[in-house]
C-alpha atoms as a PDB file:
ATOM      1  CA  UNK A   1       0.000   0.000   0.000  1.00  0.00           C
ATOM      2  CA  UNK A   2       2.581   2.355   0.993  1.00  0.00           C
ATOM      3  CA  UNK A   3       4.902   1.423  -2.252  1.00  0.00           C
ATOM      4  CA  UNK A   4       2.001   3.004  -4.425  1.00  0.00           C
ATOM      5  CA  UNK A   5       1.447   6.103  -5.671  1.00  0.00           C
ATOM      6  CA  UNK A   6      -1.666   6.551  -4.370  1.00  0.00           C
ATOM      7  CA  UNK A   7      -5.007   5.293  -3.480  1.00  0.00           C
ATOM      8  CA  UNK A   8      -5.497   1.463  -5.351  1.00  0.00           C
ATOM      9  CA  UNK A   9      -8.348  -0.979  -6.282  1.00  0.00           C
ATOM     10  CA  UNK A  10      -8.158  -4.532  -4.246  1.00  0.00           C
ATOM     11  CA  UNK A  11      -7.463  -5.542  -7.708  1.00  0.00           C
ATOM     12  CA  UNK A  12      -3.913  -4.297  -7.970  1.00  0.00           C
ATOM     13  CA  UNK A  13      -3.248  -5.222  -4.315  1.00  0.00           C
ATOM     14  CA  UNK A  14      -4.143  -8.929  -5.140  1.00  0.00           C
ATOM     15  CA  UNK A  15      -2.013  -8.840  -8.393  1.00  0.00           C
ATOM     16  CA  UNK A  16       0.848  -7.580  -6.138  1.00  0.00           C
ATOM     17  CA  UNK A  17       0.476 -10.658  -3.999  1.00  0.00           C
ATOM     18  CA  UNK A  18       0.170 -12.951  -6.504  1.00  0.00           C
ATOM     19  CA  UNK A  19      -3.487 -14.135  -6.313  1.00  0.00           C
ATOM     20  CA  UNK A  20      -5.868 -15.140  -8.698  1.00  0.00           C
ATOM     21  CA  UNK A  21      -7.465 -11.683  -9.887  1.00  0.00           C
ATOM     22  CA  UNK A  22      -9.748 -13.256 -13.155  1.00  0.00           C
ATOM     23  CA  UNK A  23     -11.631 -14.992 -10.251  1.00  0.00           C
ATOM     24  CA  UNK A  24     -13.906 -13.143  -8.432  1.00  0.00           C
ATOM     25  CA  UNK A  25     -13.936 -15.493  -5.322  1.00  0.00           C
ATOM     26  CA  UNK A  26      -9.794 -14.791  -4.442  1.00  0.00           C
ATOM     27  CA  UNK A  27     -10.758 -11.227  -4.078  1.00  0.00           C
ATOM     28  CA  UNK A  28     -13.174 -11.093  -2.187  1.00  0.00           C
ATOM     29  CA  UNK A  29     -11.407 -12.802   1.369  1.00  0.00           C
ATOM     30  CA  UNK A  30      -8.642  -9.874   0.678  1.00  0.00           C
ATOM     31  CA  UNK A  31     -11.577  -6.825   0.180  1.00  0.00           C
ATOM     32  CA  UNK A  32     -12.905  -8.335   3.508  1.00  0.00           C
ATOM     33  CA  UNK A  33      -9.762  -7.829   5.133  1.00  0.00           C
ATOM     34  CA  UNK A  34      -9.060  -4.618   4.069  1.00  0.00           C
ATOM     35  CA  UNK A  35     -11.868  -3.189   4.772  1.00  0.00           C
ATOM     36  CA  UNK A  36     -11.274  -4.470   8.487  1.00  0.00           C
ATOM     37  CA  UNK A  37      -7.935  -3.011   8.192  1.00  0.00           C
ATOM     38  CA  UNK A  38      -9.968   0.453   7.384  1.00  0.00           C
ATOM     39  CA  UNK A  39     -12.724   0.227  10.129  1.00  0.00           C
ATOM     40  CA  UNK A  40      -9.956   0.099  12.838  1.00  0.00           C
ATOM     41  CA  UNK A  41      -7.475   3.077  11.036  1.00  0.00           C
ATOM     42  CA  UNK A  42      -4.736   1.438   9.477  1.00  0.00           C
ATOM     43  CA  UNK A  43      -6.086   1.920   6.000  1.00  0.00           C
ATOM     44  CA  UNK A  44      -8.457   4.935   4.018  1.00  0.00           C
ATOM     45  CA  UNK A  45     -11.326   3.634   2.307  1.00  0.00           C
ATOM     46  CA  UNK A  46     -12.700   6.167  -0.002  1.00  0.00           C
ATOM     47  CA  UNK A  47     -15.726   6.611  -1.336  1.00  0.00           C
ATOM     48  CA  UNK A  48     -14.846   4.704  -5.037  1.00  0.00           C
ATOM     49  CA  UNK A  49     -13.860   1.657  -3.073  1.00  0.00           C
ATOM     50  CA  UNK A  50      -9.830   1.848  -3.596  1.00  0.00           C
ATOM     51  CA  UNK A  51      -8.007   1.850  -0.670  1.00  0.00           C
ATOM     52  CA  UNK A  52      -5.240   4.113   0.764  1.00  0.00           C
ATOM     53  CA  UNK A  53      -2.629   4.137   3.319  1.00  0.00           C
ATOM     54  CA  UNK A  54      -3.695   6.083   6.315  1.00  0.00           C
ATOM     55  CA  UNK A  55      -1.177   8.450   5.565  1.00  0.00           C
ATOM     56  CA  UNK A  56      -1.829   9.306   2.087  1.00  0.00           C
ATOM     57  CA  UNK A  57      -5.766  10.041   2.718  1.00  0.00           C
END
């Protein structure tokens, strides 16, 4: 998160990690993370679902 440039889709974070991103179904256990990691402050969510580190928002 903190290596890009700014805010990014789950999509690109899942590509960076080496998952499965044609198929739906990998993505969606690493959104539901994320968006944990959001609720308690280490990560921005904005409003057109990409995420940011909590220092770029």
């Amino acid at each position: 998160m903190r290596a890009a440039d700014g805010p990014v889709q789950v999509r690109a974070v899942g590509e960076e990690l080496g998952l499965e991103v044609t198929v739906r179904g990998k993505l969606e256990p690493l959104r539901a993370k994320m968006t944990k990691l959001a609720d308690r402050g280490w990560l921005h969510k904005r409003p057109d679902g990409r995420f940011a580190a909590r220092s770029q928002a």
